[in-house]
PDB file of N, CA and C in Angstrom:
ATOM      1  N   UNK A   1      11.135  53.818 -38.014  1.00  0.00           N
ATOM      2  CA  UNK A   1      11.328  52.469 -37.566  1.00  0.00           C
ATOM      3  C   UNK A   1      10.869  51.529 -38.678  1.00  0.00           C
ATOM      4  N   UNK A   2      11.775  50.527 -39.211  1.00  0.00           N
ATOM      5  CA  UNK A   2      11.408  49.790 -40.494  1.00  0.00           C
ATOM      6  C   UNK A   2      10.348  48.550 -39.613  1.00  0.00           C
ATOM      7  N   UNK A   3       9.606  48.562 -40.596  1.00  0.00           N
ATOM      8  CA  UNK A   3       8.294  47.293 -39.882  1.00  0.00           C
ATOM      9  C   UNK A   3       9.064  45.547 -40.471  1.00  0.00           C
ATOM     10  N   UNK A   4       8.401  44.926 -39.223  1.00  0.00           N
ATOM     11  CA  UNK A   4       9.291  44.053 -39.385  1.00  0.00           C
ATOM     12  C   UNK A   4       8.060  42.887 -39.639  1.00  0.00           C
ATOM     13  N   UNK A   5       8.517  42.137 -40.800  1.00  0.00           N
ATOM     14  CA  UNK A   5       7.790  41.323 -41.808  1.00  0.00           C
ATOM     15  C   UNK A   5       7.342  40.033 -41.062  1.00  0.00           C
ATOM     16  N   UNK A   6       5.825  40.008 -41.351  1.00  0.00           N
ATOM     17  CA  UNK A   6       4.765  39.473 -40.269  1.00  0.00           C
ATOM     18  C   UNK A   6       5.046  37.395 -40.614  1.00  0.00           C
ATOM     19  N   UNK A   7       5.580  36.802 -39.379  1.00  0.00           N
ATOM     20  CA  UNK A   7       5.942  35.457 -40.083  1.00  0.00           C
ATOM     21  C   UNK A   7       4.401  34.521 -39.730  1.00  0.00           C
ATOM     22  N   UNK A   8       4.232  33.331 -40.792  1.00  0.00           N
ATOM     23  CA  UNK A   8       3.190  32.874 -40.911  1.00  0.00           C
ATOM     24  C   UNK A   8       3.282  31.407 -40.672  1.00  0.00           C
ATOM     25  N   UNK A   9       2.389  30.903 -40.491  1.00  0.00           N
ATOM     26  CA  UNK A   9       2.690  29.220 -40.209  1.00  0.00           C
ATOM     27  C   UNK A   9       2.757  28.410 -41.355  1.00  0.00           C
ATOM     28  N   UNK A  10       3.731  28.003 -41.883  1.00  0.00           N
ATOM     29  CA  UNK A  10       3.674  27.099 -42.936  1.00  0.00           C
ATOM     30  C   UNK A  10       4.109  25.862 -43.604  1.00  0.00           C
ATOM     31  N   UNK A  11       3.117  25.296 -41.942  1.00  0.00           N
ATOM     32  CA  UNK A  11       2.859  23.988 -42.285  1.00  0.00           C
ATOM     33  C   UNK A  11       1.324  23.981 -42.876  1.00  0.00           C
ATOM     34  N   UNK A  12       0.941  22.700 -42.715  1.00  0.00           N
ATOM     35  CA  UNK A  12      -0.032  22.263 -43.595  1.00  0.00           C
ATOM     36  C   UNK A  12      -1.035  22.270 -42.362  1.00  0.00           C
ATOM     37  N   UNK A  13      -2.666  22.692 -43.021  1.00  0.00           N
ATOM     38  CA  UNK A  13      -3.266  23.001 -41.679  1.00  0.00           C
ATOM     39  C   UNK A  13      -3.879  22.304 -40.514  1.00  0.00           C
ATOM     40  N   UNK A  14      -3.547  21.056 -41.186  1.00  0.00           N
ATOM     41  CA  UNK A  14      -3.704  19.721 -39.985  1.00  0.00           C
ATOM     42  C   UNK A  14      -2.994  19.917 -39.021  1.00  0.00           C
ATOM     43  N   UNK A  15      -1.722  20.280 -39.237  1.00  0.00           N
ATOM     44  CA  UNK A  15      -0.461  20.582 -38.560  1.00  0.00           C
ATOM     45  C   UNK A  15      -0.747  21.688 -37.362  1.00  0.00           C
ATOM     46  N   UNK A  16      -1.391  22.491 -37.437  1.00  0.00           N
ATOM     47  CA  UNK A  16      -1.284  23.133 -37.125  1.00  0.00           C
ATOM     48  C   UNK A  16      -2.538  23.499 -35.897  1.00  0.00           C
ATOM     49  N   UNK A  17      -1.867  23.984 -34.519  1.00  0.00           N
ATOM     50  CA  UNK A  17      -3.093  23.843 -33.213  1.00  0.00           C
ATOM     51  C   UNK A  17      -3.618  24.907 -33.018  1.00  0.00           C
ATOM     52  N   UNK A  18      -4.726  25.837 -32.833  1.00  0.00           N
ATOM     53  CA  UNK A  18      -5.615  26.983 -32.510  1.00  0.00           C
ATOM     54  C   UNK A  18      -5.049  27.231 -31.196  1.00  0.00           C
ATOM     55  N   UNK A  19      -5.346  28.007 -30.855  1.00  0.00           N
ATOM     56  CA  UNK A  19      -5.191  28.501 -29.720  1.00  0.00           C
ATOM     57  C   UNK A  19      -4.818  27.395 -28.382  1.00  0.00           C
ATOM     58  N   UNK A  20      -3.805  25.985 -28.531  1.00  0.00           N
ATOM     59  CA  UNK A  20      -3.421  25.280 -27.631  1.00  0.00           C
ATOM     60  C   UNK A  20      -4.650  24.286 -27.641  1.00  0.00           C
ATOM     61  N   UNK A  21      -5.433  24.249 -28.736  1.00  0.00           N
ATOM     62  CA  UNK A  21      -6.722  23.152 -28.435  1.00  0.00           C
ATOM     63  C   UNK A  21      -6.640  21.646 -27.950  1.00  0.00           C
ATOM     64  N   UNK A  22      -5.253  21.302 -28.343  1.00  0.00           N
ATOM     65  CA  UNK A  22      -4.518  19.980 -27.698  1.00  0.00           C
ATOM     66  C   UNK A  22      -4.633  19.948 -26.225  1.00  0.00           C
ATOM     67  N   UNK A  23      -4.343  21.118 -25.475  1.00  0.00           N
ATOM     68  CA  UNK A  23      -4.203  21.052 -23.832  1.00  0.00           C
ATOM     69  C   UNK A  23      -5.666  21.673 -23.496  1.00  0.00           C
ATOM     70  N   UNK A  24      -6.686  21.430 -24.271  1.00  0.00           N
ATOM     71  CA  UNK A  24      -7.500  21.892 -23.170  1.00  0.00           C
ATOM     72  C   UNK A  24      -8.319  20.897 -22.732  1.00  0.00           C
ATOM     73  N   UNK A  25      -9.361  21.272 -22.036  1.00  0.00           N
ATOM     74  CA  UNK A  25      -9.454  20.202 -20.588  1.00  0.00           C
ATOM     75  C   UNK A  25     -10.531  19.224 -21.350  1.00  0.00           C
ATOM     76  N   UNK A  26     -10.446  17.805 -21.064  1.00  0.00           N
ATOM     77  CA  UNK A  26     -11.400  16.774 -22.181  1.00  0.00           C
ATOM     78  C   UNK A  26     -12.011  16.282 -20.811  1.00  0.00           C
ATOM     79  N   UNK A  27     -12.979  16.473 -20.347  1.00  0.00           N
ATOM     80  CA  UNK A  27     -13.914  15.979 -19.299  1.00  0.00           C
ATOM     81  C   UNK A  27     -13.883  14.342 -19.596  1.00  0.00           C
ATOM     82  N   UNK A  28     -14.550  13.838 -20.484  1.00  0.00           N
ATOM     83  CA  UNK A  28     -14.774  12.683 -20.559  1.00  0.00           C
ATOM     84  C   UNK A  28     -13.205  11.570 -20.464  1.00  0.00           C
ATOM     85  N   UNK A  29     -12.163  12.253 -20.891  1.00  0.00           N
ATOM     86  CA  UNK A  29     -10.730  11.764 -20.747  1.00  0.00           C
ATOM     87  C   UNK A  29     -10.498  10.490 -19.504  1.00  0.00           C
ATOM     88  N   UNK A  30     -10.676   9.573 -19.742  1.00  0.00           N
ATOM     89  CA  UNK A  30     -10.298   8.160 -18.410  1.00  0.00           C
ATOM     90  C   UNK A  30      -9.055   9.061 -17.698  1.00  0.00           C
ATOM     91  N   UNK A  31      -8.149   9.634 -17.708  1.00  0.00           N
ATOM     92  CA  UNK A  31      -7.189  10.241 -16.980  1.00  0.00           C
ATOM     93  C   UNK A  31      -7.471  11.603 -15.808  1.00  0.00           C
ATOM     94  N   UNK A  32      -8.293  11.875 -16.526  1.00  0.00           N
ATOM     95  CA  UNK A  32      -8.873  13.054 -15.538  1.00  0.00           C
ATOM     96  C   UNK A  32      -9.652  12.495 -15.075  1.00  0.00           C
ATOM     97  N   UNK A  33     -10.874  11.622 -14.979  1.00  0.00           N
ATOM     98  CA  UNK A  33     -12.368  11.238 -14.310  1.00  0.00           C
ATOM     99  C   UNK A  33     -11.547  10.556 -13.380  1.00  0.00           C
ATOM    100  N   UNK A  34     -10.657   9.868 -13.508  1.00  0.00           N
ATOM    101  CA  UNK A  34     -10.428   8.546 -12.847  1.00  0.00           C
ATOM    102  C   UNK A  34      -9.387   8.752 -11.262  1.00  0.00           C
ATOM    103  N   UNK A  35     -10.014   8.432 -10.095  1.00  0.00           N
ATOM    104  CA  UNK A  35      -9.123   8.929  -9.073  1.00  0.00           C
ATOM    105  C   UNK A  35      -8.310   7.626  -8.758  1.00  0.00           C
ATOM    106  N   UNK A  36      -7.022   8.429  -8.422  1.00  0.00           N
ATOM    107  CA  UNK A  36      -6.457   7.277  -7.662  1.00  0.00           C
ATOM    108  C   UNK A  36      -6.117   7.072  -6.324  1.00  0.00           C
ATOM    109  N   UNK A  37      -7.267   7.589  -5.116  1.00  0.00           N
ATOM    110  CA  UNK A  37      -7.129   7.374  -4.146  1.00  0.00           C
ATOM    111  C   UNK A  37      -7.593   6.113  -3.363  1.00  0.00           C
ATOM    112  N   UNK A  38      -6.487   5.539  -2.822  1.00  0.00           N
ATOM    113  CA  UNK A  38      -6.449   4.600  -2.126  1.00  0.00           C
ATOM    114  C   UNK A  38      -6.736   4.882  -0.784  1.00  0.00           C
ATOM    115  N   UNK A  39      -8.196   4.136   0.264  1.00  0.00           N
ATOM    116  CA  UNK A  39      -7.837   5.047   1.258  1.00  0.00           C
ATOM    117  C   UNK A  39      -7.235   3.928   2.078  1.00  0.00           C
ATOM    118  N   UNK A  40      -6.535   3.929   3.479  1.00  0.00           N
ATOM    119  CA  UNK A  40      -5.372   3.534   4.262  1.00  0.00           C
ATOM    120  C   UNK A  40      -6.938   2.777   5.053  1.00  0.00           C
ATOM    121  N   UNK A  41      -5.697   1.608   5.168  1.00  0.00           N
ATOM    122  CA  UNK A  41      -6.665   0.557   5.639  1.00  0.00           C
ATOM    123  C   UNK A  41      -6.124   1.207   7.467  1.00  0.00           C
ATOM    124  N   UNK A  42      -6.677   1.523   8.091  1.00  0.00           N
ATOM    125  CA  UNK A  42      -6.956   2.188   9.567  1.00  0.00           C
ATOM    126  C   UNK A  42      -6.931   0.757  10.553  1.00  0.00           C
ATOM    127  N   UNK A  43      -7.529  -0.517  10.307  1.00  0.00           N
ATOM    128  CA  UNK A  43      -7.920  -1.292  10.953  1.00  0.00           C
ATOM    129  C   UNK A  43      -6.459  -2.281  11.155  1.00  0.00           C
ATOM    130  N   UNK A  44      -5.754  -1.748  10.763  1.00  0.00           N
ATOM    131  CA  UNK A  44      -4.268  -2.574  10.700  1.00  0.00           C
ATOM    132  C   UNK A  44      -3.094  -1.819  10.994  1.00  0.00           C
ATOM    133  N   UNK A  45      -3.348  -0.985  12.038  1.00  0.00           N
ATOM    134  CA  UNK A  45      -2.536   0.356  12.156  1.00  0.00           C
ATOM    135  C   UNK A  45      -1.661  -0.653  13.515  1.00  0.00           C
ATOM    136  N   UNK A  46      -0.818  -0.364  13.918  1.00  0.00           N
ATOM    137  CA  UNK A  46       0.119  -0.861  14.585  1.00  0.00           C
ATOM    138  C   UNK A  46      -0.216   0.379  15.867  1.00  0.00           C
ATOM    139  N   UNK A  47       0.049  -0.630  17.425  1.00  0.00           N
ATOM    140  CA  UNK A  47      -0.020   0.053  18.508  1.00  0.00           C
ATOM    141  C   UNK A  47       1.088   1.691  18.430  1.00  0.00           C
ATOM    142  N   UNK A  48       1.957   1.555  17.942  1.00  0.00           N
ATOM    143  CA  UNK A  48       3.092   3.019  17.859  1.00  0.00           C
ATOM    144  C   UNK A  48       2.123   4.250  17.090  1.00  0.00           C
ATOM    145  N   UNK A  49       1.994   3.849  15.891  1.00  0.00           N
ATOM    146  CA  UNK A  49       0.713   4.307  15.053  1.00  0.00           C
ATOM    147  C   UNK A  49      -0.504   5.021  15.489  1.00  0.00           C
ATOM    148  N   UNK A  50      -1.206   3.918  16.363  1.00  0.00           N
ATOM    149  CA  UNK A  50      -2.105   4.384  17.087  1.00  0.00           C
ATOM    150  C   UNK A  50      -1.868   5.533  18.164  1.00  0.00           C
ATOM    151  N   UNK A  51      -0.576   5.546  18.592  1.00  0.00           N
ATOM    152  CA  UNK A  51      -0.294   6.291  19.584  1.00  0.00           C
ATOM    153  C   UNK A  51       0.592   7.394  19.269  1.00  0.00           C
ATOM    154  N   UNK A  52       1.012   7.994  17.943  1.00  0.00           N
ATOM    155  CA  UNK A  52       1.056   8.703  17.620  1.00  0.00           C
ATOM    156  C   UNK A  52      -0.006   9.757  17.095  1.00  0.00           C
ATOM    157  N   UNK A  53      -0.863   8.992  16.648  1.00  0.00           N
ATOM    158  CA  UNK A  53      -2.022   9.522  15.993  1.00  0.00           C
ATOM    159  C   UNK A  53      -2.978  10.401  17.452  1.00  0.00           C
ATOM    160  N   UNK A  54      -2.733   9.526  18.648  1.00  0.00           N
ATOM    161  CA  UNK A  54      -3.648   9.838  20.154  1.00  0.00           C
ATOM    162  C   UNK A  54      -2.491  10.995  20.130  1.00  0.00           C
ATOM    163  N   UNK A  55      -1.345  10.859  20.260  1.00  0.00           N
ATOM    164  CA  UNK A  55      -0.374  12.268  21.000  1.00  0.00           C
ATOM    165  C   UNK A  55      -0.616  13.041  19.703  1.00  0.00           C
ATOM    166  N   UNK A  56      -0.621  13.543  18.451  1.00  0.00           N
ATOM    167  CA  UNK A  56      -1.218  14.384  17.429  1.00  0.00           C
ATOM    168  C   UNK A  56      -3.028  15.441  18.065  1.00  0.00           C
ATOM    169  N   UNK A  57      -3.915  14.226  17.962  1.00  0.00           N
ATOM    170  CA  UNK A  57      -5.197  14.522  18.298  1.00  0.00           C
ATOM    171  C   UNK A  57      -5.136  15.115  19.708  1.00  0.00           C
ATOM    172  N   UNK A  58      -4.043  14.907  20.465  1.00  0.00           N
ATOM    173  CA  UNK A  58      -3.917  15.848  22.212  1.00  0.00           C
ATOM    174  C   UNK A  58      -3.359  16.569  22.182  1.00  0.00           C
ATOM    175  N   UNK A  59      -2.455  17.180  21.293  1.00  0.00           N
ATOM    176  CA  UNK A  59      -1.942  18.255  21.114  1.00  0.00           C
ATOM    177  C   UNK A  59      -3.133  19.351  20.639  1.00  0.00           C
ATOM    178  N   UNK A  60      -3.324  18.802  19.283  1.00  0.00           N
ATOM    179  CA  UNK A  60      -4.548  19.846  18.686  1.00  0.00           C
ATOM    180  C   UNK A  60      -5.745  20.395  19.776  1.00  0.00           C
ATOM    181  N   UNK A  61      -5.886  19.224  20.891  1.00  0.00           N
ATOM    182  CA  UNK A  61      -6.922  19.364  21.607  1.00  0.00           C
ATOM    183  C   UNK A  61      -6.216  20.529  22.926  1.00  0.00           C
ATOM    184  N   UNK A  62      -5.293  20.559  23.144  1.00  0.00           N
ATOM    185  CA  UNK A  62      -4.559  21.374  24.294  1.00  0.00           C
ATOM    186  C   UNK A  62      -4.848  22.748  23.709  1.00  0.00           C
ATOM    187  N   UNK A  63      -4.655  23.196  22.250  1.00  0.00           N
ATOM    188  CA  UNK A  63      -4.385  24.552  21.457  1.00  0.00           C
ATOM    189  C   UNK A  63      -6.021  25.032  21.975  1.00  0.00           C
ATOM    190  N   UNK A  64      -6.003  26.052  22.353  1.00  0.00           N
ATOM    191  CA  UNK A  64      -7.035  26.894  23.420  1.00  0.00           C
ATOM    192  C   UNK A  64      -7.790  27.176  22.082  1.00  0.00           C
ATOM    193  N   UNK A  65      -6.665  28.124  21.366  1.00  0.00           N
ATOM    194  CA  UNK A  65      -6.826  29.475  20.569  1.00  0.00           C
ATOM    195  C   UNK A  65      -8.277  28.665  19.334  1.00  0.00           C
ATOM    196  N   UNK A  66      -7.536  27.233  19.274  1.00  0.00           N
ATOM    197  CA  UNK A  66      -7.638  26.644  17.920  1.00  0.00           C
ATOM    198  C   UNK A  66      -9.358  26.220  17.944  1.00  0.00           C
ATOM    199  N   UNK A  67      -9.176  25.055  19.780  1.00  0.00           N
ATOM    200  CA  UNK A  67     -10.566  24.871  20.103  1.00  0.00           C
ATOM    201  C   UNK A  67     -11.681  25.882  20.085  1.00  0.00           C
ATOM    202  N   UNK A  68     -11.042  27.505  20.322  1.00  0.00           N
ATOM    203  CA  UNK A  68     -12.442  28.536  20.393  1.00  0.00           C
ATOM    204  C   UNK A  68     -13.018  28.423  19.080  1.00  0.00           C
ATOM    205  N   UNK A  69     -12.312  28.230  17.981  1.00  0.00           N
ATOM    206  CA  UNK A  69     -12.173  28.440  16.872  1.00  0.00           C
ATOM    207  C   UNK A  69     -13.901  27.651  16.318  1.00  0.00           C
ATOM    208  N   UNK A  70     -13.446  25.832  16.572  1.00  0.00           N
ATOM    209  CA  UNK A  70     -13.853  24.810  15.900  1.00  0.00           C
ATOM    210  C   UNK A  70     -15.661  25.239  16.357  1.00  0.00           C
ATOM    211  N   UNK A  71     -16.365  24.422  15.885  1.00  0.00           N
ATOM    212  CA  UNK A  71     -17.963  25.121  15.423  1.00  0.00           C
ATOM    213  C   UNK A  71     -18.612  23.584  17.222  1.00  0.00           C
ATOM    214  N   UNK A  72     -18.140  23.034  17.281  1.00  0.00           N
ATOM    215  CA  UNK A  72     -18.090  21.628  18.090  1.00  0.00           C
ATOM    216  C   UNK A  72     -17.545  21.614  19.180  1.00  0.00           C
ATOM    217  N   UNK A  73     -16.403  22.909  19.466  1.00  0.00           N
ATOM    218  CA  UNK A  73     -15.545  23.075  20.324  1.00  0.00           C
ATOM    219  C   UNK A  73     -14.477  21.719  20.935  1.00  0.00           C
ATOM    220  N   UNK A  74     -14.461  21.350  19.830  1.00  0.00           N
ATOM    221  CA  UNK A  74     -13.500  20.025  20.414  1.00  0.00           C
ATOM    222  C   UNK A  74     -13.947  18.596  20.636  1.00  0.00           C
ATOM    223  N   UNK A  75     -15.495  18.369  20.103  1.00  0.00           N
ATOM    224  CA  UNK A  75     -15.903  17.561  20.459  1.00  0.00           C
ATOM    225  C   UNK A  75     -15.459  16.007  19.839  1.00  0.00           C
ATOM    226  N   UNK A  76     -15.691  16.590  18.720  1.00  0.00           N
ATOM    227  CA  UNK A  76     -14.913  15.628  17.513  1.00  0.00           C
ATOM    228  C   UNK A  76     -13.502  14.958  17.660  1.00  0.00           C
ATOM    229  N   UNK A  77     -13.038  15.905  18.163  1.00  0.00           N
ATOM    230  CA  UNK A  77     -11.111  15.180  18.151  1.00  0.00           C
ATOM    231  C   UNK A  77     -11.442  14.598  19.679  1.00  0.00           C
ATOM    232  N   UNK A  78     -12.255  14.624  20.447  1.00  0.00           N
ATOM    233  CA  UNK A  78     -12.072  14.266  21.781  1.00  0.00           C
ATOM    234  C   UNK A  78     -13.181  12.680  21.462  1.00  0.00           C
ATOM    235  N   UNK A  79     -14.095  12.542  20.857  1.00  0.00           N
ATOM    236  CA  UNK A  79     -14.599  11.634  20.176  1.00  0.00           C
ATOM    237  C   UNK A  79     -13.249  10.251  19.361  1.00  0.00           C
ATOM    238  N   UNK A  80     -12.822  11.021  18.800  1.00  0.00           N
ATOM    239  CA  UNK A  80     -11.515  10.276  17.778  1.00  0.00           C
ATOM    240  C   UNK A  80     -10.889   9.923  18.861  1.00  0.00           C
ATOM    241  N   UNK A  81     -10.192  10.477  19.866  1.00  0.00           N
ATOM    242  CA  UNK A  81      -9.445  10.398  20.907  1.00  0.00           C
ATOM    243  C   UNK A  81      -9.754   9.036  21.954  1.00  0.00           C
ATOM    244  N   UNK A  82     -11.335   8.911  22.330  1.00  0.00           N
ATOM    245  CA  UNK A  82     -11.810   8.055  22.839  1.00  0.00           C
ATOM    246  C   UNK A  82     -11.873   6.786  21.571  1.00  0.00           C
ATOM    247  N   UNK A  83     -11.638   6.974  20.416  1.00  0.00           N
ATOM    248  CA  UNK A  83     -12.019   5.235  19.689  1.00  0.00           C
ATOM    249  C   UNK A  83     -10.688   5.045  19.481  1.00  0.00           C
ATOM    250  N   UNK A  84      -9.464   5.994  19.665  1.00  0.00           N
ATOM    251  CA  UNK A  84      -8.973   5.577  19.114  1.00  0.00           C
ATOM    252  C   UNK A  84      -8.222   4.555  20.894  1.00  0.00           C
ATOM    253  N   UNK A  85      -8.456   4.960  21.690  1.00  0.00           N
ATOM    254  CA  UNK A  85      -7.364   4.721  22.671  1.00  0.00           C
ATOM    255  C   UNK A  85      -8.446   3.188  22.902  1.00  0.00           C
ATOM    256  N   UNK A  86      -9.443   2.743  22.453  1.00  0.00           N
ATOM    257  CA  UNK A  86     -10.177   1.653  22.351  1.00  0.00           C
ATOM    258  C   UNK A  86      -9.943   0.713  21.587  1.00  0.00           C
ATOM    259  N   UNK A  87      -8.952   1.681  20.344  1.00  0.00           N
ATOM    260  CA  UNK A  87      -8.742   0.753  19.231  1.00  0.00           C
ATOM    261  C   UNK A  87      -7.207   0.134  19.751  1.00  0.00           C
ATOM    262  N   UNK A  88      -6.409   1.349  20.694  1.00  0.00           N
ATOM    263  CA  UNK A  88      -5.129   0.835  21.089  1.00  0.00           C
ATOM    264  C   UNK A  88      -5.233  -0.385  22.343  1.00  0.00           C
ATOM    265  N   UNK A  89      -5.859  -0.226  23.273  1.00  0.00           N
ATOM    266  CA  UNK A  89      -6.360  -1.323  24.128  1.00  0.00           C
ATOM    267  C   UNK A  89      -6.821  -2.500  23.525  1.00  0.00           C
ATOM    268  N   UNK A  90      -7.549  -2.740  22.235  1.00  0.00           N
ATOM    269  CA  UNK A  90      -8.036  -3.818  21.438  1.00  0.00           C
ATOM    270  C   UNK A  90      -6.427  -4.806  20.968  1.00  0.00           C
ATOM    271  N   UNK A  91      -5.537  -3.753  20.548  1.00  0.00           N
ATOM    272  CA  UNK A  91      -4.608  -3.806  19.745  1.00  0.00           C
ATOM    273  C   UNK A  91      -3.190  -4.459  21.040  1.00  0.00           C
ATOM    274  N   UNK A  92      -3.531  -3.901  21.687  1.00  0.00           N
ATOM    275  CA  UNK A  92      -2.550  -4.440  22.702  1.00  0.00           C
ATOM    276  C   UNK A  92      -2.826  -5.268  23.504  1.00  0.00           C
ATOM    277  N   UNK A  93      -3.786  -5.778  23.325  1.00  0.00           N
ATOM    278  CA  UNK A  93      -4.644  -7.065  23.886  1.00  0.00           C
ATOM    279  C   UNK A  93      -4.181  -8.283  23.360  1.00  0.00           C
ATOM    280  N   UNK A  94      -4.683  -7.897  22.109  1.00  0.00           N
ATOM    281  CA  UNK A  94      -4.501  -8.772  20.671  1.00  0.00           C
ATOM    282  C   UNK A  94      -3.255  -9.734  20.252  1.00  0.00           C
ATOM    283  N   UNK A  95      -2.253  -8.632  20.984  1.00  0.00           N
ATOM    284  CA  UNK A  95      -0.312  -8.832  20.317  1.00  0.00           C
ATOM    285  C   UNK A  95      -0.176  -9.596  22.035  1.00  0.00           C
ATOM    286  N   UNK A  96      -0.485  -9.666  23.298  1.00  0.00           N
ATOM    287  CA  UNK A  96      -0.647  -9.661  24.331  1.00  0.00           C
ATOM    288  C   UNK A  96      -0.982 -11.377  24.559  1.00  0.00           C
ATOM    289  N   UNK A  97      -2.900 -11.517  24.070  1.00  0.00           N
ATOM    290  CA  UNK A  97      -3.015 -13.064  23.495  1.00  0.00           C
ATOM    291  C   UNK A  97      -2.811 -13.670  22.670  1.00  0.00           C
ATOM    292  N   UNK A  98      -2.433 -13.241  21.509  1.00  0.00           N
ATOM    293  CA  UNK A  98      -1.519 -14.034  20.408  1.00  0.00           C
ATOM    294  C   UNK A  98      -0.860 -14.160  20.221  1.00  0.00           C
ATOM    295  N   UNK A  99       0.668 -13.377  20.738  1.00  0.00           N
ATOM    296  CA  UNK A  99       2.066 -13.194  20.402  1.00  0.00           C
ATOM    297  C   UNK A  99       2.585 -13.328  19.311  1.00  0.00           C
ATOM    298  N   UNK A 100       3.677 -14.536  19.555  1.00  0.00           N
ATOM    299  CA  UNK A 100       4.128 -14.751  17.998  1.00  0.00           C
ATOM    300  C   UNK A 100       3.401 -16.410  18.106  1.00  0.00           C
ATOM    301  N   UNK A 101       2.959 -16.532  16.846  1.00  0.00           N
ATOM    302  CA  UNK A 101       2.375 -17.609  16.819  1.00  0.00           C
ATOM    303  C   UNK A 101       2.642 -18.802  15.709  1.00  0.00           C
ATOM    304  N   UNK A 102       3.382 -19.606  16.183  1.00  0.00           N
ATOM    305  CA  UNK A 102       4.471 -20.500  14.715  1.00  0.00           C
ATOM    306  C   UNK A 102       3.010 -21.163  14.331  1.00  0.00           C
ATOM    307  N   UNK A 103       2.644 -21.527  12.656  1.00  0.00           N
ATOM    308  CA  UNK A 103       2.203 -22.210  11.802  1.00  0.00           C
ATOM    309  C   UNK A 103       3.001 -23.032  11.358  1.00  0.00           C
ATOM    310  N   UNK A 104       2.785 -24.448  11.250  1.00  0.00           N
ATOM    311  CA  UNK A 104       3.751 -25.176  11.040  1.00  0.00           C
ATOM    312  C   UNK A 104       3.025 -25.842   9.716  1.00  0.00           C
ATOM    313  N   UNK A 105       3.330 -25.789   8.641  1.00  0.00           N
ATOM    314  CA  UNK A 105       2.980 -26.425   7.278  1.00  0.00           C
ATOM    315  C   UNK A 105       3.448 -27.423   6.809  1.00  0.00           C
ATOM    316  N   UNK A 106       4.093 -28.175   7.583  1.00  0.00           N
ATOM    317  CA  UNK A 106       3.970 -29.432   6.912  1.00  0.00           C
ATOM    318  C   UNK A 106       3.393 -30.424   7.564  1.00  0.00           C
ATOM    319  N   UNK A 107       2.705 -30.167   8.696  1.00  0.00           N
ATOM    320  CA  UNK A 107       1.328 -30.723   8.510  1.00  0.00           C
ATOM    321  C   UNK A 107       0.633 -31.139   7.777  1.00  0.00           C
TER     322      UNK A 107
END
């Protein structure tokens, strides 16, 4: 079997990257440290919203298998369950005494 002639890099050695040293991980890098989570403003959730979120959290709470599971047994989503149907009563109160309400600016 003829050996086949070993090829070399020849550029200049600036040029040239070690073992991928370009991609490896720069801790201090503003792109990696920096998160971009926005969290969801909750307090402006619309009555449908809210009541999707209550029929989600009653489902999970119906699953038997799921509740044996949790360390709280359900206490938590049944907790969420109660602020949230407080937050929907607040919310439907709210749209209820304020309706639509004209601002008139040229006042």
């Amino acid at each position: 079997m003829p050996m086949m002639p070993q090829q070399y890099y020849k550029g200049s050695s600036s040029d040239y990257v070690a073992n991928g040293a370009s991609f490896a991980l720069k801790p201090k890098d503003e792109s990696f440290t920096v998160r971009n989570y926005i969290p969801s403003n909750r307090s402006a959730e619309s009555p449908e919203e809210i009541k999707a979120r209550i029929n989600r959290l009653s489902q999970t709470l119906s699953n038997a298998v799921l509740l044996s599971k949790l360390p709280d047994g359900g206490e938590k989503i049944r907790r969420q369950i109660n602020e949230l149907d407080e937050k929907l009563t607040s919310a439907e109160k709210g749209l209820k005494e304020g309706g639509t309400e004209v601002i008139s600016l040229d006042d």
